[in-house]
C-alpha atoms as a PDB file:
ATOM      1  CA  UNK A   1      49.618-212.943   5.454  1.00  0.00           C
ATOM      2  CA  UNK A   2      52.604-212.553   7.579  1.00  0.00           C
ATOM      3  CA  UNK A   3      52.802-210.682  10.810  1.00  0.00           C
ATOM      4  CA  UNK A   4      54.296-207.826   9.055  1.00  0.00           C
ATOM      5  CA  UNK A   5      52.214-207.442   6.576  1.00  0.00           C
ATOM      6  CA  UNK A   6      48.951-207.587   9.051  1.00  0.00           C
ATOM      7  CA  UNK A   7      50.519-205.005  11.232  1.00  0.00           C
ATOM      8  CA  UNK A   8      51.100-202.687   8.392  1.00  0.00           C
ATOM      9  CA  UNK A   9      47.397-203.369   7.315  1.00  0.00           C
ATOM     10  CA  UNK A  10      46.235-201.926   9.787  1.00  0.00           C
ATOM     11  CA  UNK A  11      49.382-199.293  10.840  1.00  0.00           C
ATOM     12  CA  UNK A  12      48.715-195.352   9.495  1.00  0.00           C
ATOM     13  CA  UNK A  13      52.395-194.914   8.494  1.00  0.00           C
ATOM     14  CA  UNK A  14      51.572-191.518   7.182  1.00  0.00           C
ATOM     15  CA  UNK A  15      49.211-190.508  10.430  1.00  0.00           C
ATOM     16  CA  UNK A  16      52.148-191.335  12.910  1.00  0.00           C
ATOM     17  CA  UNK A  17      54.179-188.812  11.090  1.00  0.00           C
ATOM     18  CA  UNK A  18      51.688-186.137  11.469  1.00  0.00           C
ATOM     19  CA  UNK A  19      51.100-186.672  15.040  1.00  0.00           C
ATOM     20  CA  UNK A  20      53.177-183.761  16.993  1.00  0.00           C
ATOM     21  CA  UNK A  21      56.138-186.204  17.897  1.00  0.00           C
ATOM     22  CA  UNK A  22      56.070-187.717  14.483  1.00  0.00           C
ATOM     23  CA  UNK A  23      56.728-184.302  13.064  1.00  0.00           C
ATOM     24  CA  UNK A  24      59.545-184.028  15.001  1.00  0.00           C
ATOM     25  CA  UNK A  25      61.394-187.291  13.706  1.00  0.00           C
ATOM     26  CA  UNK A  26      60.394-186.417  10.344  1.00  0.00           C
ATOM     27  CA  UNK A  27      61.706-182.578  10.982  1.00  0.00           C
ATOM     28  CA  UNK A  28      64.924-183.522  11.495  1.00  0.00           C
ATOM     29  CA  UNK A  29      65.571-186.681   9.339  1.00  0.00           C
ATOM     30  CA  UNK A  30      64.236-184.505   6.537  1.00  0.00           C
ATOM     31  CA  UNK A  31      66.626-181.665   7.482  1.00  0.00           C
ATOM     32  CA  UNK A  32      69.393-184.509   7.525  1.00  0.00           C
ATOM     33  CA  UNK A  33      68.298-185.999   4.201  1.00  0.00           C
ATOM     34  CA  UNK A  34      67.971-182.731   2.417  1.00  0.00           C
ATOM     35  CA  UNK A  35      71.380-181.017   3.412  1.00  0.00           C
ATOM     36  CA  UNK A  36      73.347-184.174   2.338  1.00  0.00           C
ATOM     37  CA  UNK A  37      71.264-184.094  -1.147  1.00  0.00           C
ATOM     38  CA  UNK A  38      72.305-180.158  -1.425  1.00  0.00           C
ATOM     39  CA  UNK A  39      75.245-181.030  -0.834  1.00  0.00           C
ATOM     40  CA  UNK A  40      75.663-184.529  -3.024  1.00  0.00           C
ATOM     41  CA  UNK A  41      73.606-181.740  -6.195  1.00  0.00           C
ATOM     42  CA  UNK A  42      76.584-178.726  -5.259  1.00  0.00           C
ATOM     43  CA  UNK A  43      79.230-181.832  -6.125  1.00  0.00           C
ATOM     44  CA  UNK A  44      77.415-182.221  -8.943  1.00  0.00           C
ATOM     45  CA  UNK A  45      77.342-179.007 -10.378  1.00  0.00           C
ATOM     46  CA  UNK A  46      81.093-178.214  -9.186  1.00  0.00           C
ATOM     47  CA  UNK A  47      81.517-181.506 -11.448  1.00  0.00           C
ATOM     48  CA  UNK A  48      80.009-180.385 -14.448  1.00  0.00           C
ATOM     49  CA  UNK A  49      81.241-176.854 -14.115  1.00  0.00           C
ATOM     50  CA  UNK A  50      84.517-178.179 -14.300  1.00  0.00           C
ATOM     51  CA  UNK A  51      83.933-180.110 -17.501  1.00  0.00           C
ATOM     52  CA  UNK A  52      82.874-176.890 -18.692  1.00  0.00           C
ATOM     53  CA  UNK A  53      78.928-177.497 -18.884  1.00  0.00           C
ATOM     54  CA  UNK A  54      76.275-174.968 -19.013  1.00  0.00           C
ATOM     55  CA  UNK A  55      74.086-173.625 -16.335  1.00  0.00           C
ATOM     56  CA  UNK A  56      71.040-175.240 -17.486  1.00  0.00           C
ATOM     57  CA  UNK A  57      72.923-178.841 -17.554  1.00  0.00           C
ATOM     58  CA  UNK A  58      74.235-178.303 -13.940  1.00  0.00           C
ATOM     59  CA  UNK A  59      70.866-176.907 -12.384  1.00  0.00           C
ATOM     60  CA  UNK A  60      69.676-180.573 -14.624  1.00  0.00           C
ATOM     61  CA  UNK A  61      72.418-182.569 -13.237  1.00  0.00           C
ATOM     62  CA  UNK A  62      70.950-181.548  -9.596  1.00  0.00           C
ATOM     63  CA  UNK A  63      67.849-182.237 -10.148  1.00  0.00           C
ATOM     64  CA  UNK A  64      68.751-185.437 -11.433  1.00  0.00           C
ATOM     65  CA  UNK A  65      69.791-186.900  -8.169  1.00  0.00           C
ATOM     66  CA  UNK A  66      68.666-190.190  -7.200  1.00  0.00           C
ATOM     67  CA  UNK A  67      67.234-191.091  -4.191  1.00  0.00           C
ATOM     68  CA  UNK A  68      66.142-194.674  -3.356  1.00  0.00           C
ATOM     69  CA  UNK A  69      63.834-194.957  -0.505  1.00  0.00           C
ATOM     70  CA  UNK A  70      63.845-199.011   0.440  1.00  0.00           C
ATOM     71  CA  UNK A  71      61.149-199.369   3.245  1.00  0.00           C
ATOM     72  CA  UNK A  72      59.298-196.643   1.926  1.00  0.00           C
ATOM     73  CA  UNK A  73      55.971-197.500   3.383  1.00  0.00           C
ATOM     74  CA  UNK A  74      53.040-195.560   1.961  1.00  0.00           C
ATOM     75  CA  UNK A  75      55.543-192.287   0.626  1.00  0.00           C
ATOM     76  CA  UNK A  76      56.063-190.227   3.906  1.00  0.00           C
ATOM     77  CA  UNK A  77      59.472-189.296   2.542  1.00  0.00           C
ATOM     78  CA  UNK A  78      59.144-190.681  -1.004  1.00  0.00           C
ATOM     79  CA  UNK A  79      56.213-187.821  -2.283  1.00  0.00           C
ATOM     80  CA  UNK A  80      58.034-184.798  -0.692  1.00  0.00           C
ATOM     81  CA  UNK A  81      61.250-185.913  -2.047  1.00  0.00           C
ATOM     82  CA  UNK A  82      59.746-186.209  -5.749  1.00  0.00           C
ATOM     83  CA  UNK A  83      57.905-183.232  -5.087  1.00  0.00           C
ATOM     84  CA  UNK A  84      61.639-181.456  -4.460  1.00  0.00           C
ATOM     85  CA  UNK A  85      62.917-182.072  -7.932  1.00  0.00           C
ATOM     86  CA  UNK A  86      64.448-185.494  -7.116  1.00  0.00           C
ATOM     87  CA  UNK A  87      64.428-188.965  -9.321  1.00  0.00           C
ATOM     88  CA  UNK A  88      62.855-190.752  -6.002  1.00  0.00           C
ATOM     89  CA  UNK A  89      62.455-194.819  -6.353  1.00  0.00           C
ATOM     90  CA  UNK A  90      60.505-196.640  -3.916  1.00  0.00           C
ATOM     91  CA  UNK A  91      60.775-200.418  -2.806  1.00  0.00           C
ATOM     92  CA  UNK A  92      58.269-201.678  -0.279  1.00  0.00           C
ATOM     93  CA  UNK A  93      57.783-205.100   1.476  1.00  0.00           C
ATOM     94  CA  UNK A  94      54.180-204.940   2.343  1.00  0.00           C
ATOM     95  CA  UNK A  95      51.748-205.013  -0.762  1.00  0.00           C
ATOM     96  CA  UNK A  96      49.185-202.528   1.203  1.00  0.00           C
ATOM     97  CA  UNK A  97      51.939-199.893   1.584  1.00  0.00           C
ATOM     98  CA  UNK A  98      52.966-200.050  -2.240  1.00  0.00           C
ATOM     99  CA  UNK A  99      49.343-199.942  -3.288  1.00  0.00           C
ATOM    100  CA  UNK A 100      48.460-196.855  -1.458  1.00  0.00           C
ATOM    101  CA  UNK A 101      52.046-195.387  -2.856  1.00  0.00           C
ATOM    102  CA  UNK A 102      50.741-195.842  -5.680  1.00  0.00           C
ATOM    103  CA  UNK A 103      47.859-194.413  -5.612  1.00  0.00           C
ATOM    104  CA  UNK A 104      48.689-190.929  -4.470  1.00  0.00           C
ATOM    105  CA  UNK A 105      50.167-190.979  -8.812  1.00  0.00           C
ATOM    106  CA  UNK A 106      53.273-189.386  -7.339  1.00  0.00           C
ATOM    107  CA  UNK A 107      56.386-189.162  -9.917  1.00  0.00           C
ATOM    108  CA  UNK A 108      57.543-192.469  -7.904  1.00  0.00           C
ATOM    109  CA  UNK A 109      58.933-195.158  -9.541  1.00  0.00           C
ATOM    110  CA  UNK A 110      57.614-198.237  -7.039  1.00  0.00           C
ATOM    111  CA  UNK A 111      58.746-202.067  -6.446  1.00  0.00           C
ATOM    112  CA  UNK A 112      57.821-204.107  -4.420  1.00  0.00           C
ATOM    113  CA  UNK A 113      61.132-206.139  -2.718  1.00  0.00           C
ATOM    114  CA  UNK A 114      62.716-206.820   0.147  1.00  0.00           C
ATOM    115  CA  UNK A 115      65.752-205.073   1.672  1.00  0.00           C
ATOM    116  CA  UNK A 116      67.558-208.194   1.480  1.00  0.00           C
ATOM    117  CA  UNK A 117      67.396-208.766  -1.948  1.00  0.00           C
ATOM    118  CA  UNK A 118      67.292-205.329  -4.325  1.00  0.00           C
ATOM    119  CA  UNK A 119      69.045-207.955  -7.483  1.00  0.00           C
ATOM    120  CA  UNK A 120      65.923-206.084  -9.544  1.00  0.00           C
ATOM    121  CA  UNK A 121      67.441-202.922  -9.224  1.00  0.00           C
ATOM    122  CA  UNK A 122      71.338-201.800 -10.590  1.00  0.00           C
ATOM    123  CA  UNK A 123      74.423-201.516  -9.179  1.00  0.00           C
ATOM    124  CA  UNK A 124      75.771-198.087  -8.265  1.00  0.00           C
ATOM    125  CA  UNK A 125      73.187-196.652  -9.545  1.00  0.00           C
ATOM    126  CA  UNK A 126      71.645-193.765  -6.323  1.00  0.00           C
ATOM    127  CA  UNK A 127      73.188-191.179  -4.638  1.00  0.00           C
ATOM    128  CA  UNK A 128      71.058-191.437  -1.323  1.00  0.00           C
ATOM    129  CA  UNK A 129      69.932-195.085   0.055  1.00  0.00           C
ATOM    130  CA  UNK A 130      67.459-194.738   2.598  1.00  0.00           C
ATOM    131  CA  UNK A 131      66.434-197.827   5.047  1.00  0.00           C
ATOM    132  CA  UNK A 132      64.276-195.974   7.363  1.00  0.00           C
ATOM    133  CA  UNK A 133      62.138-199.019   8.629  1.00  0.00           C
ATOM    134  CA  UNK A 134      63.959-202.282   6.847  1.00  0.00           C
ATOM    135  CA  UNK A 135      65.933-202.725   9.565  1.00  0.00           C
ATOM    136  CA  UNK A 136      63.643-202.704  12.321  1.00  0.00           C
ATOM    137  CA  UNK A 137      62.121-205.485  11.182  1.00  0.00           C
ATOM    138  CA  UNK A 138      65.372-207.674  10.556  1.00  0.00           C
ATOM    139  CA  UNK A 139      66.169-210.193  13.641  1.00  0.00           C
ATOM    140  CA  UNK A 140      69.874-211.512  12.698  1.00  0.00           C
ATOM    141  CA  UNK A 141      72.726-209.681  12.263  1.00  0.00           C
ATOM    142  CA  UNK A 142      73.029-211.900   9.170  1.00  0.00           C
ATOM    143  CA  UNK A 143      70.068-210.203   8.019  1.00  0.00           C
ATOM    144  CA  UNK A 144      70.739-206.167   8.836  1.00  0.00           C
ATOM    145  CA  UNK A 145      74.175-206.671   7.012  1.00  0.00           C
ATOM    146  CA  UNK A 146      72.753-208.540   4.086  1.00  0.00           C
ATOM    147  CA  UNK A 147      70.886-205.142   3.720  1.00  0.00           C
ATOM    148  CA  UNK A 148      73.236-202.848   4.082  1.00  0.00           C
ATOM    149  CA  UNK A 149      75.490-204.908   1.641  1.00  0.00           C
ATOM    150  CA  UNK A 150      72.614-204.093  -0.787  1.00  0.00           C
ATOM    151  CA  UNK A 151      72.103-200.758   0.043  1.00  0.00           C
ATOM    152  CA  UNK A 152      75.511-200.213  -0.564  1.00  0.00           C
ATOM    153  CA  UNK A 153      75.543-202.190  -4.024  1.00  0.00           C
ATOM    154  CA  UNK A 154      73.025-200.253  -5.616  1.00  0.00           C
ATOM    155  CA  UNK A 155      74.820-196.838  -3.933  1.00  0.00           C
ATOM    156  CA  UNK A 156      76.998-194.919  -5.976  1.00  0.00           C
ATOM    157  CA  UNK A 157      80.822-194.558  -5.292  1.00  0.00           C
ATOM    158  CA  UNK A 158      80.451-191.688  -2.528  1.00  0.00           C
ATOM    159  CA  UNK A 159      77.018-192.605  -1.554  1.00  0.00           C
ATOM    160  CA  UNK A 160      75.150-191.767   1.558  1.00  0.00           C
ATOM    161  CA  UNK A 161      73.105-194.454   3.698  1.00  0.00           C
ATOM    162  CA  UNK A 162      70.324-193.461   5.821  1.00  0.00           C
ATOM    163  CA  UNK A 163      69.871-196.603   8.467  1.00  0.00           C
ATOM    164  CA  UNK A 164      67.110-196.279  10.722  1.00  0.00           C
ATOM    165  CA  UNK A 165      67.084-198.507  13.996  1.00  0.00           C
ATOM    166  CA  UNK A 166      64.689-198.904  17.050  1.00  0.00           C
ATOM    167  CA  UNK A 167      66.094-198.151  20.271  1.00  0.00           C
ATOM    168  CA  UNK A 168      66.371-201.059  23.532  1.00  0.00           C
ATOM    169  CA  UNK A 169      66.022-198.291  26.151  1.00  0.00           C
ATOM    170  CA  UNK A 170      63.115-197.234  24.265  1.00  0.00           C
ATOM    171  CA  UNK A 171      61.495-200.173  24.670  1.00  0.00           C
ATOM    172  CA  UNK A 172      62.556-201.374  27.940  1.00  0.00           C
ATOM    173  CA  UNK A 173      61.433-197.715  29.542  1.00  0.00           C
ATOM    174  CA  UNK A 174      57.741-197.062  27.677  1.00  0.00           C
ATOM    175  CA  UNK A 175      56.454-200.965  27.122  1.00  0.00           C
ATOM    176  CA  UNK A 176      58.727-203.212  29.729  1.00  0.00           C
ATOM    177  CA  UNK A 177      58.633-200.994  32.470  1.00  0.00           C
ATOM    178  CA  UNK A 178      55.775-197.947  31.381  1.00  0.00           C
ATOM    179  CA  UNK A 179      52.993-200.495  30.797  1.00  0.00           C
ATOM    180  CA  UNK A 180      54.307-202.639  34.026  1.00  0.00           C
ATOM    181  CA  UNK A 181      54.959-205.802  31.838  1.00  0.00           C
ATOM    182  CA  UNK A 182      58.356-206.223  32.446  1.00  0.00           C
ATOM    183  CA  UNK A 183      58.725-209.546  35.162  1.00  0.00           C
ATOM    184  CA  UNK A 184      56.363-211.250  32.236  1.00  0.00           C
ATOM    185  CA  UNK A 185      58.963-209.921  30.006  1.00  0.00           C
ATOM    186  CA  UNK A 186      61.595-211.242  31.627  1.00  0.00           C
ATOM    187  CA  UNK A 187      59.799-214.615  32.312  1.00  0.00           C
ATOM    188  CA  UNK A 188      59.247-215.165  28.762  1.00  0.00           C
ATOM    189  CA  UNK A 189      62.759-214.686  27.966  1.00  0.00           C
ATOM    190  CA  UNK A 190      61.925-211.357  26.013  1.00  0.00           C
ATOM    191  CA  UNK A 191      64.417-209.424  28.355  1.00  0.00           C
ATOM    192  CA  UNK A 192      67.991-210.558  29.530  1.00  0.00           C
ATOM    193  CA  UNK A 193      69.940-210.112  32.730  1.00  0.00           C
ATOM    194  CA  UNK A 194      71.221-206.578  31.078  1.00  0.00           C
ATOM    195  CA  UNK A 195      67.868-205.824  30.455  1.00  0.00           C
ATOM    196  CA  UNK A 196      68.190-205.677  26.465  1.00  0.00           C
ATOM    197  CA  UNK A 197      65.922-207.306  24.418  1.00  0.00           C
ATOM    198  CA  UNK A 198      65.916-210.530  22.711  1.00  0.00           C
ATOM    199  CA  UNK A 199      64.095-210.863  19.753  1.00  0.00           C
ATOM    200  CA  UNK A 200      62.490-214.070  18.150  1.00  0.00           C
ATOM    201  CA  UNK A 201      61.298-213.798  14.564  1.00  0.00           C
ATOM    202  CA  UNK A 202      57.869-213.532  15.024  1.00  0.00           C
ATOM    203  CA  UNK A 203      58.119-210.406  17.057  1.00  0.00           C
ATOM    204  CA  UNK A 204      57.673-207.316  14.919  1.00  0.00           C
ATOM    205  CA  UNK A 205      60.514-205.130  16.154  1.00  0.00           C
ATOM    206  CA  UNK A 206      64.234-205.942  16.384  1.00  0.00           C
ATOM    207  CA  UNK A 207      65.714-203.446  19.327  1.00  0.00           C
ATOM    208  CA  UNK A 208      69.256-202.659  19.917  1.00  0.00           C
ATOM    209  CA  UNK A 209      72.394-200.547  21.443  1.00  0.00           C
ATOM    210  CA  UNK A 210      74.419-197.673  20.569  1.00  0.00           C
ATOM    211  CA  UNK A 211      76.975-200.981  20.355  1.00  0.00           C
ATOM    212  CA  UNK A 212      75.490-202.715  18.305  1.00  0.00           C
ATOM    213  CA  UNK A 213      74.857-200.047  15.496  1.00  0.00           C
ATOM    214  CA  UNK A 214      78.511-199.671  15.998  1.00  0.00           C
ATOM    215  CA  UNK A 215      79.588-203.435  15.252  1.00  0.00           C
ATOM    216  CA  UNK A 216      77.002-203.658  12.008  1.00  0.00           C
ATOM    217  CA  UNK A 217      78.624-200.177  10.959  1.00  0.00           C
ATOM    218  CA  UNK A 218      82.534-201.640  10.933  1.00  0.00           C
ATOM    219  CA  UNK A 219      81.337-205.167   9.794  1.00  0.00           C
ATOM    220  CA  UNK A 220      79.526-203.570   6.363  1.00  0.00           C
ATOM    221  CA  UNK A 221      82.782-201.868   5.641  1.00  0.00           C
ATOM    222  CA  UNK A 222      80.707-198.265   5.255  1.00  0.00           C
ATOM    223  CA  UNK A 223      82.389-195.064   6.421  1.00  0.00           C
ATOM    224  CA  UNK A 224      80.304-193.488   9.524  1.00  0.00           C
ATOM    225  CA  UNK A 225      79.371-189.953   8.061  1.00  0.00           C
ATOM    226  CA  UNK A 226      77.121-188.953  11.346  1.00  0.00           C
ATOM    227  CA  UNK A 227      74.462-190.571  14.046  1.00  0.00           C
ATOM    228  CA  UNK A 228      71.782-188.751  15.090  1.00  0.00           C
ATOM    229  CA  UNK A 229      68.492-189.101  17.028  1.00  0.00           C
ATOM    230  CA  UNK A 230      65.948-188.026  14.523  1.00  0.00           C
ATOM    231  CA  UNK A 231      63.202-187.645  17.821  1.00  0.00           C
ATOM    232  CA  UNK A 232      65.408-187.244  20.972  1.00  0.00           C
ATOM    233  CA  UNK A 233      63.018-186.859  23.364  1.00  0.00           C
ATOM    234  CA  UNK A 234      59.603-186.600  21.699  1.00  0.00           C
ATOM    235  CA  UNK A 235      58.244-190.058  21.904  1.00  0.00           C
ATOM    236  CA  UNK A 236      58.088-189.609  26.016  1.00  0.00           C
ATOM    237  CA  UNK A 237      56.809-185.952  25.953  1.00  0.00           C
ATOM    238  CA  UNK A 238      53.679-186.820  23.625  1.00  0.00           C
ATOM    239  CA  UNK A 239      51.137-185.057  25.935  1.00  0.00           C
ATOM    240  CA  UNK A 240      53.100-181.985  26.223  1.00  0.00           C
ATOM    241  CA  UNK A 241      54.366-181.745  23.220  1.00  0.00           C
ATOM    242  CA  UNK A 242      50.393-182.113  22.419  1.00  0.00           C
ATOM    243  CA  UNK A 243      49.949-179.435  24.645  1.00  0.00           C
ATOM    244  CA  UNK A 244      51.730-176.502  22.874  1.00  0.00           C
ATOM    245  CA  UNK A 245      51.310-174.045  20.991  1.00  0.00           C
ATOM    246  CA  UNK A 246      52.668-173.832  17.306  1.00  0.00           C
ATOM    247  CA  UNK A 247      55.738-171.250  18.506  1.00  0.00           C
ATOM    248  CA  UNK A 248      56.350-173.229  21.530  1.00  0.00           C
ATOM    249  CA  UNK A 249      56.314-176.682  19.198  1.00  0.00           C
ATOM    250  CA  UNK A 250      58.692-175.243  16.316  1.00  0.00           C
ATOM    251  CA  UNK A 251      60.962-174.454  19.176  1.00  0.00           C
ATOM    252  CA  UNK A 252      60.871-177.927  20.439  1.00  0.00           C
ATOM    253  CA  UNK A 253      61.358-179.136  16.964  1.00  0.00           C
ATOM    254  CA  UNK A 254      64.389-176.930  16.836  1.00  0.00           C
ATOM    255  CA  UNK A 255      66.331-178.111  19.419  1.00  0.00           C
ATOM    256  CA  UNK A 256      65.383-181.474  18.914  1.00  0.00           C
ATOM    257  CA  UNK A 257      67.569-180.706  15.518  1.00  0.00           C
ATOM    258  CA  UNK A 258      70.044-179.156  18.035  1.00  0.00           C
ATOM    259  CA  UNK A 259      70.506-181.963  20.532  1.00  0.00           C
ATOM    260  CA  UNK A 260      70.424-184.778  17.599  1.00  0.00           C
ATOM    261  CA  UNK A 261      73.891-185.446  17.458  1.00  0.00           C
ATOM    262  CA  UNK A 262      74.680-185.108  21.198  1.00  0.00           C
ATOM    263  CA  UNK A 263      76.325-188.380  22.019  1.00  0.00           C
ATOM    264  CA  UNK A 264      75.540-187.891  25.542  1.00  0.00           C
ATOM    265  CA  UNK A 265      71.858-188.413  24.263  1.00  0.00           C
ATOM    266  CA  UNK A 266      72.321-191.412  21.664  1.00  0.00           C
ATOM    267  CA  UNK A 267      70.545-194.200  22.367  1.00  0.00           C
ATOM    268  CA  UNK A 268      67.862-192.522  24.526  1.00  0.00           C
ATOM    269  CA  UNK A 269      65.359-191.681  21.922  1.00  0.00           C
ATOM    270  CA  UNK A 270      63.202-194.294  20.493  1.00  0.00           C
ATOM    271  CA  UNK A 271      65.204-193.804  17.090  1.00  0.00           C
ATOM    272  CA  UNK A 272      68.923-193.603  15.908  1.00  0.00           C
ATOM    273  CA  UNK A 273      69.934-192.862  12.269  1.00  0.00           C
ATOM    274  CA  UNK A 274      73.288-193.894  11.082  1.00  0.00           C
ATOM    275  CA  UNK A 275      74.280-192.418   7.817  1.00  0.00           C
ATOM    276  CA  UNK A 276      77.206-194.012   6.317  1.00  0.00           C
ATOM    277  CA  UNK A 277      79.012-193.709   3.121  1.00  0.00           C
ATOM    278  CA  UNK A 278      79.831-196.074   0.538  1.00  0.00           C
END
């Protein structure tokens, strides 16, 4: 068993997402993934419109969008996204994850695979790639562009990319510095003279820069639709965002949606999304 897979063993995928700051990332990356679907089904019923179809083949044609959800873990965006009308396939690494998908008997089609490697699944064949967790795991920059290359493969002409990544200042702020580890840190070699992280491949998470999203965007060739931070500041206000009351917390999780694409704030969150078209 690898050191993914044991982490993941034991790892509630679906509880993090329900804790107070979890439902803030999944807030607004679900408000993100939803209004570029609405808007991918609207070009596909201006589309058929214009080739003269009927109604009930353009409300079909939207609910026929496809949505592939690599990474997808135990369903935390898989099931609602089936549950929405969408043609939702899952891939998942970790054998755990994909047999607990499974087992909710969701209208998920499910394979197991790695992000590198999708050659079981068609070319330009979805309208939405997601990768939100692949690419935390990937060391190399070899590696993260060997899954975006596949991402975009199997995206259609037009296609949107959700890329996920794991934040250095994150890191450095809450584990380095938060848990007082960070002269070990540095000792080790974990930590540079700039203070970002260096990761080895047995280390679980790959952390990295507002600048280095940037070079992996212009190397893959992908068109930069939007960045956002899908939990600005959550992840260091857990104990007051624990603290509030439900009108108080769907404020927070409003402006959280507010300040997402703030580029004064990028980077600062423990999370950045890239979404890029094919």
């Amino acid at each position: 068993m690898t050191n993914l897979e044991s982490y993941y063993k034991k790892f509630d995928e679906d509880h993090r997402l329900k804790t107070r700051h979890g439902q803030v990332e999944f807030f607004v990356t679900m408000k993100n993934i939803l209004a570029a679907a609405n808007e991918k089904a609207l070009q596909g019923q201006e589309a058929a419109a214009s080739g003269n179809c009927s109604q009930t083949q353009e409300a079909g044609a939207a609910k026929a969008l496809k949505i592939l959800d690599v990474g997808a873990a135990t369903g935390a965006y898989s099931v609602p996204l089936s549950r929405q009308g969408f043609d939702v396939t899952a891939v998942e690494l970790v054998k755990s994850n994909l047999e607990k998908l499974r087992a909710k008997h969701e209208k998920v089609k499910c394979w197991q695979g790695d992000a590198r490697d999708l050659s079981f699944l068609d070319d330009a064949t979805f309208d939405i790639v997601l990768m939100l967790g692949p690419l935390y795991h990937l060391h190399t920059e070899e590696d993260k562009l060997k899954a975006l290359s596949e991402a975009s493969r199997v995206a259609k002409k037009g296609g949107l990319i959700f890329c996920a990544y794991t934040m250095n200042e994150y890191a450095v702020t809450q584990y380095c510095f938060g848990q007082n580890k960070i002269k070990e840190n540095i000792a080790a070699g974990q930590i540079d003279k700039n203070f970002k992280t260096i990761s080895r491949d047995d280390d679980l998470y790959s952390y990295v820069r507002l600048e280095d999203i940037n070079t992996l965007q212009k190397k893959s060739g992908l068109e930069r639709v939007k960045i956002f931070s899908p939990d600005g500041p959550a992840d260091y206000m857990r104990r007051e965002l624990n603290a509030m009351d439900e009108e108080t917390f769907e404020l927070f999780k409003n402006y959280a949606l507010e300040i997402s694409e703030r580029p004064e704030l990028l980077g600062a969150g423990s999370h950045l999304v890239d979404v890029l078209r094919r």
